[in-house]
C-alpha atoms as a PDB file:
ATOM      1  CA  UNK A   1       5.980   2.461   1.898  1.00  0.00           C
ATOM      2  CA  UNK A   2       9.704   2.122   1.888  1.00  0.00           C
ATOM      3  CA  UNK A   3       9.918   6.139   0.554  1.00  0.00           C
ATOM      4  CA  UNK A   4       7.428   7.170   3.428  1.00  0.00           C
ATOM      5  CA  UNK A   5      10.171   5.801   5.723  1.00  0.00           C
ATOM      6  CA  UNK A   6      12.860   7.317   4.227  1.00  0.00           C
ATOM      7  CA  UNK A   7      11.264  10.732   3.679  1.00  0.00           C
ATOM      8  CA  UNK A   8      10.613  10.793   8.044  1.00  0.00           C
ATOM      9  CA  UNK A   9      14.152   9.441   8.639  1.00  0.00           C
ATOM     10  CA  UNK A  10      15.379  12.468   6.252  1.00  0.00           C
ATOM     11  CA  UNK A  11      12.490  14.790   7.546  1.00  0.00           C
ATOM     12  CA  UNK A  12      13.352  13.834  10.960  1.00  0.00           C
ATOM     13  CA  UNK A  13      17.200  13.915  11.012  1.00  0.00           C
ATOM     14  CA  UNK A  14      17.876  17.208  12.398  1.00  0.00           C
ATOM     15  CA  UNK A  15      15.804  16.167  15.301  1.00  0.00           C
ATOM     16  CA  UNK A  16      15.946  12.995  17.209  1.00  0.00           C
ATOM     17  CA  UNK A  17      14.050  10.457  15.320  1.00  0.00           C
ATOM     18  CA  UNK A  18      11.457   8.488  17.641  1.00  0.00           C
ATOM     19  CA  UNK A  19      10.026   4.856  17.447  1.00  0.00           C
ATOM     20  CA  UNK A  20       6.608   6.468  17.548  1.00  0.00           C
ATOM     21  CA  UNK A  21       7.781   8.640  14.598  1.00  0.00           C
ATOM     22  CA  UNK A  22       8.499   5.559  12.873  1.00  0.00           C
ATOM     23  CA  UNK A  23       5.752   3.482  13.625  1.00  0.00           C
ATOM     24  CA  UNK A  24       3.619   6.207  12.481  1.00  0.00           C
ATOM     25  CA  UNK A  25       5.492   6.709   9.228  1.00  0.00           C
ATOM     26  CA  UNK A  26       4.943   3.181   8.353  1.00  0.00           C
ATOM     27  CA  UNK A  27       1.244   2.900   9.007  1.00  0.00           C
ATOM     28  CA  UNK A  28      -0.013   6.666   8.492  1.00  0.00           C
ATOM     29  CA  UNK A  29      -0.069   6.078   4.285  1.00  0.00           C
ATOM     30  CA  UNK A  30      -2.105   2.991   4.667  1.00  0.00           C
ATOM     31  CA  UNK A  31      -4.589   4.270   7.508  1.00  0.00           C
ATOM     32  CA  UNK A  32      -4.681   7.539   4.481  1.00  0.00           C
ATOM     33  CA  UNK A  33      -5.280   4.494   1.760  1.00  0.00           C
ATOM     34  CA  UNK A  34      -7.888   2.958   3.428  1.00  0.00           C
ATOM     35  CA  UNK A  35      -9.854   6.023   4.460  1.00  0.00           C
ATOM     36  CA  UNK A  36      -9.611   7.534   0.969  1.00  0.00           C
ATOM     37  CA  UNK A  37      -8.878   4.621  -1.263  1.00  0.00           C
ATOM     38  CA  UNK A  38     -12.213   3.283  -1.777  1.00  0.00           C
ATOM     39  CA  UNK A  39     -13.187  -0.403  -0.660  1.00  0.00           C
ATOM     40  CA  UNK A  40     -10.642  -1.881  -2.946  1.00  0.00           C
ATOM     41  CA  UNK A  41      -8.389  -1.014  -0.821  1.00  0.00           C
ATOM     42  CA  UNK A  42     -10.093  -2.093   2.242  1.00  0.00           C
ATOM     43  CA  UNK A  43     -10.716  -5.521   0.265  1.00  0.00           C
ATOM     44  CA  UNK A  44      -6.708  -5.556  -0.112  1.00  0.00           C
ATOM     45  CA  UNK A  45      -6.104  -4.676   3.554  1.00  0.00           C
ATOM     46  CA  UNK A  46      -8.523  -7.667   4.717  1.00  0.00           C
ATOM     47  CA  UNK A  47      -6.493 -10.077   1.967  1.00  0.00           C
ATOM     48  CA  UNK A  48      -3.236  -9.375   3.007  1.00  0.00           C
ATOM     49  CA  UNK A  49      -4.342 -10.508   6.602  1.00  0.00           C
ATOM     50  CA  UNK A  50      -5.602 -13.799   5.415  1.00  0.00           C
ATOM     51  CA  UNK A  51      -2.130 -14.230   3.477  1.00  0.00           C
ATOM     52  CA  UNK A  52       0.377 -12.863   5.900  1.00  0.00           C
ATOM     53  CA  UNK A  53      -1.277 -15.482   8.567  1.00  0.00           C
ATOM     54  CA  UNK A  54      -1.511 -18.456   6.082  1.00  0.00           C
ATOM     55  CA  UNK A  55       2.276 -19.539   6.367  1.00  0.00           C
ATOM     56  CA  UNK A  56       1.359 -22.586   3.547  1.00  0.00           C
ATOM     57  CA  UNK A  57       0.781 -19.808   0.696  1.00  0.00           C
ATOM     58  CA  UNK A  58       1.034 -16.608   2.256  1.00  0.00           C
ATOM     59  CA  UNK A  59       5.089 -17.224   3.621  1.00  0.00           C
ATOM     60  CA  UNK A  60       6.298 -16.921  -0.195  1.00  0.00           C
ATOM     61  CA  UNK A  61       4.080 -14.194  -0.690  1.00  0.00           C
ATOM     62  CA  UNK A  62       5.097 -12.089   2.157  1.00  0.00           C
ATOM     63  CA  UNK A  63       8.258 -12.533   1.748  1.00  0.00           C
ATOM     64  CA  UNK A  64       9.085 -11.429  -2.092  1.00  0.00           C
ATOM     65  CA  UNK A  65       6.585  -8.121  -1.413  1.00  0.00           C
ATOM     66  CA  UNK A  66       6.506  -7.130   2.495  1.00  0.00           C
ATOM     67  CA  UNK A  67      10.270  -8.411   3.704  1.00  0.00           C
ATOM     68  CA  UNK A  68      12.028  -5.380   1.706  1.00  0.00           C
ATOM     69  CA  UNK A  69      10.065  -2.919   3.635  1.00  0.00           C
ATOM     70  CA  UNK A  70      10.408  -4.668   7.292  1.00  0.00           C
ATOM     71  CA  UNK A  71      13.684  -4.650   7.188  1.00  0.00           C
ATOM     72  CA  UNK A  72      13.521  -0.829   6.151  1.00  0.00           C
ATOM     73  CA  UNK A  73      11.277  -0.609   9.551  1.00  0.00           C
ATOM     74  CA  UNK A  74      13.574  -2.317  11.181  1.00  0.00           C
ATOM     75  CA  UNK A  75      16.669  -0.463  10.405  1.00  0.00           C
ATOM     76  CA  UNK A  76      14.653   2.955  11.419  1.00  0.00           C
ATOM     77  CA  UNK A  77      13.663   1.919  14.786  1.00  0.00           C
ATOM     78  CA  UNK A  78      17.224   0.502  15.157  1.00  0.00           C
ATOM     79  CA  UNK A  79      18.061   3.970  14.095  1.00  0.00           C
ATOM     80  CA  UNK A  80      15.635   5.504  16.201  1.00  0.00           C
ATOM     81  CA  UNK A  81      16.978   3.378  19.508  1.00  0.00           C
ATOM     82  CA  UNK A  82      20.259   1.963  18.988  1.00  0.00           C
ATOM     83  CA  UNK A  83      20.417   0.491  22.395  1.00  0.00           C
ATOM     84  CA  UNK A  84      17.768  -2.308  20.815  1.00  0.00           C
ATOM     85  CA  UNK A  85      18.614  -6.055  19.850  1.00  0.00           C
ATOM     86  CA  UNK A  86      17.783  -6.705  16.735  1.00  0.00           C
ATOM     87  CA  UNK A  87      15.876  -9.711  18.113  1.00  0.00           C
ATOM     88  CA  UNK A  88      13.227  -7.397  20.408  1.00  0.00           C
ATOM     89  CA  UNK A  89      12.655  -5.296  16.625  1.00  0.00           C
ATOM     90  CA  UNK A  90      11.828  -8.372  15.028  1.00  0.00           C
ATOM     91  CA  UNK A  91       9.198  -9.520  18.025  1.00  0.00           C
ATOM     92  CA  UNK A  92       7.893  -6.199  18.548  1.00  0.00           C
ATOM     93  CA  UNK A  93       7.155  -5.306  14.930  1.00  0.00           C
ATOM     94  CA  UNK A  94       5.554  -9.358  14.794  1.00  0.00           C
ATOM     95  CA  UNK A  95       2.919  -7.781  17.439  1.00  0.00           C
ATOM     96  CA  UNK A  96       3.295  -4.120  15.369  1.00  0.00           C
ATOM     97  CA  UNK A  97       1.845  -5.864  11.950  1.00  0.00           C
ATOM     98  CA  UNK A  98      -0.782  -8.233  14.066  1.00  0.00           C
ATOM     99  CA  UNK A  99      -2.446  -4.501  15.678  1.00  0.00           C
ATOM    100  CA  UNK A 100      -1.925  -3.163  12.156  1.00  0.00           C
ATOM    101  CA  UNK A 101      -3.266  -5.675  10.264  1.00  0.00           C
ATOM    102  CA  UNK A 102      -6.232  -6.048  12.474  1.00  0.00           C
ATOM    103  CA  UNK A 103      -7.332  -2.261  12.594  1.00  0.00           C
ATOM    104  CA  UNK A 104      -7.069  -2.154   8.880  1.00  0.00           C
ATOM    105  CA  UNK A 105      -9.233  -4.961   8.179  1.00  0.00           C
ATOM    106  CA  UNK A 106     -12.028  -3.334  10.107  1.00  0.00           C
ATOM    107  CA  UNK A 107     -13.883  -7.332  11.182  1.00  0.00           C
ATOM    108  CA  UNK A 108     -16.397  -5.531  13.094  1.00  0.00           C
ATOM    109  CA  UNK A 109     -15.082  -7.559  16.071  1.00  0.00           C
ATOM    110  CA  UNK A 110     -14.938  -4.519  18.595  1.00  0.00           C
ATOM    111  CA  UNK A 111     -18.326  -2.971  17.244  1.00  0.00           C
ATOM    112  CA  UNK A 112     -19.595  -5.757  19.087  1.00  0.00           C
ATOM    113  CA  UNK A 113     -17.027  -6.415  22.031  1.00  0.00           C
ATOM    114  CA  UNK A 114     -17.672  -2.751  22.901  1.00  0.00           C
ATOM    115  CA  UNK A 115     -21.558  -2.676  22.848  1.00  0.00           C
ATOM    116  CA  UNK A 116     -21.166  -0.461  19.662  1.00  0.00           C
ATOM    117  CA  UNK A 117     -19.224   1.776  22.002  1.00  0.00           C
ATOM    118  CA  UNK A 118     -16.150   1.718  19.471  1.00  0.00           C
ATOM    119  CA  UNK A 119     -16.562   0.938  15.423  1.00  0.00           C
ATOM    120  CA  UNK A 120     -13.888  -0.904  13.333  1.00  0.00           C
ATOM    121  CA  UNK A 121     -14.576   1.655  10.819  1.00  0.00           C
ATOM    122  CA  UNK A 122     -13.593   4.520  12.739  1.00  0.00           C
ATOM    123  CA  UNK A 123     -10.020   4.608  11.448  1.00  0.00           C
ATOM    124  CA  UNK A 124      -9.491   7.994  13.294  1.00  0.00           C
ATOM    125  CA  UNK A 125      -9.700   6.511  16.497  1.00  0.00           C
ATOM    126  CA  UNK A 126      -7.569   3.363  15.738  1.00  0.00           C
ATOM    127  CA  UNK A 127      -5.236   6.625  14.161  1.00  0.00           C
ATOM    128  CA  UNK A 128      -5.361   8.308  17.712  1.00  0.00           C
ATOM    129  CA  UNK A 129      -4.146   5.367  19.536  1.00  0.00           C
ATOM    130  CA  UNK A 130      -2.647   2.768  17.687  1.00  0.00           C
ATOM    131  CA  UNK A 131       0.811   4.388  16.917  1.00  0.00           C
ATOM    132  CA  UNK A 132       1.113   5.479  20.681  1.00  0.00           C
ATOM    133  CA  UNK A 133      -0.086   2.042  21.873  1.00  0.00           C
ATOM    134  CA  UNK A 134       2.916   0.033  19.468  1.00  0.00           C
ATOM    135  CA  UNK A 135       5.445   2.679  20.485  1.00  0.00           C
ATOM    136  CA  UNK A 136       5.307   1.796  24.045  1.00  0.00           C
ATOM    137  CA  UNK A 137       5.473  -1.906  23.567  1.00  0.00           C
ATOM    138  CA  UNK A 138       8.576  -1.557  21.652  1.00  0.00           C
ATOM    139  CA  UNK A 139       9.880   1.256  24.267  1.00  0.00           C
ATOM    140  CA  UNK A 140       8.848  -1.390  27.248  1.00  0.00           C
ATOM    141  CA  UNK A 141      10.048  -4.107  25.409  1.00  0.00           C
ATOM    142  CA  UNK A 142      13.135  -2.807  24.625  1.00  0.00           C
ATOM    143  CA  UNK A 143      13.357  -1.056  28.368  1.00  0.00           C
ATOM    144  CA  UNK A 144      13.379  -4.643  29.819  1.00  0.00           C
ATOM    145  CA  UNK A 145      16.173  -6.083  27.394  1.00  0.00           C
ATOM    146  CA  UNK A 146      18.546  -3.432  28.937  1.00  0.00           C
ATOM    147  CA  UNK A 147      17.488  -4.269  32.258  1.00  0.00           C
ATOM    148  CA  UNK A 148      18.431  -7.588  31.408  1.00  0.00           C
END
């Protein structure tokens, strides 16, 4: 992961990098992974859920593997808005990794919320709307700090 971000910060310089740019340079290789990867990699998607919200086990865990690459997020969307506290980053990409995390481990919760109307599976759709849907929290989010 922390390549993909490099490659769109570099890819992206001689335009204005975006936070949806971002965002979607972080999660587009692992939506790829788990669509093409095989259900080993949808096993590992599901795991990493259970660990990154099991603070016990899964706080040592996350943090040797996962904090390397956050920060890496962090410092692009910082990059991408520079007008952001650090501190609205860190919450936003807290709620960015709980939407990720969730769509990725395809629970089959909003098969059934939805009355089969939307399927967990169906990483296309959660492709179509997910990196739009984080990008405006963190735009609102960071909209409201400057507001004060």
């Amino acid at each position: 992961m922390p390549r993909c971000l490099g490659w769109a910060i570099r890819r992206t310089a001689q335009s204005r990098l975006t936070v949806e740019g971002v965002i979607e340079a972080f999660i587009e290789p692992l939506l790829r992974i788990s669509q093409e990867g095989g259900q080993g990699w949808k096993n590992y998607f599901v795991l990493v859920a259970q660990v990154n919200n099991t603070p016990v086990w899964g706080g040592e865990t996350m943090t040797r593997f996962f904090d390397p690459v956050v920060h890496r997020l962090v410092e692009a969307l910082k990059a991408a808005r520079p007008d952001a506290e650090y501190r609205d980053l860190y919450w936003c990409y807290q709620f960015l990794t709980g939407a990720m995390m969730l769509a990725l481990s395809e629970t089959g919760r909003i098969d059934s919320l939805s009355k089969g109307e939307c399927h967990s599976s169906d990483l296309e759709a959660v492709r179509r709307r997910l990196f739009a849907y984080c990008a405006a929290g963190f735009e609102t989010v960071i909209g409201r700090a400057a507001k004060g």
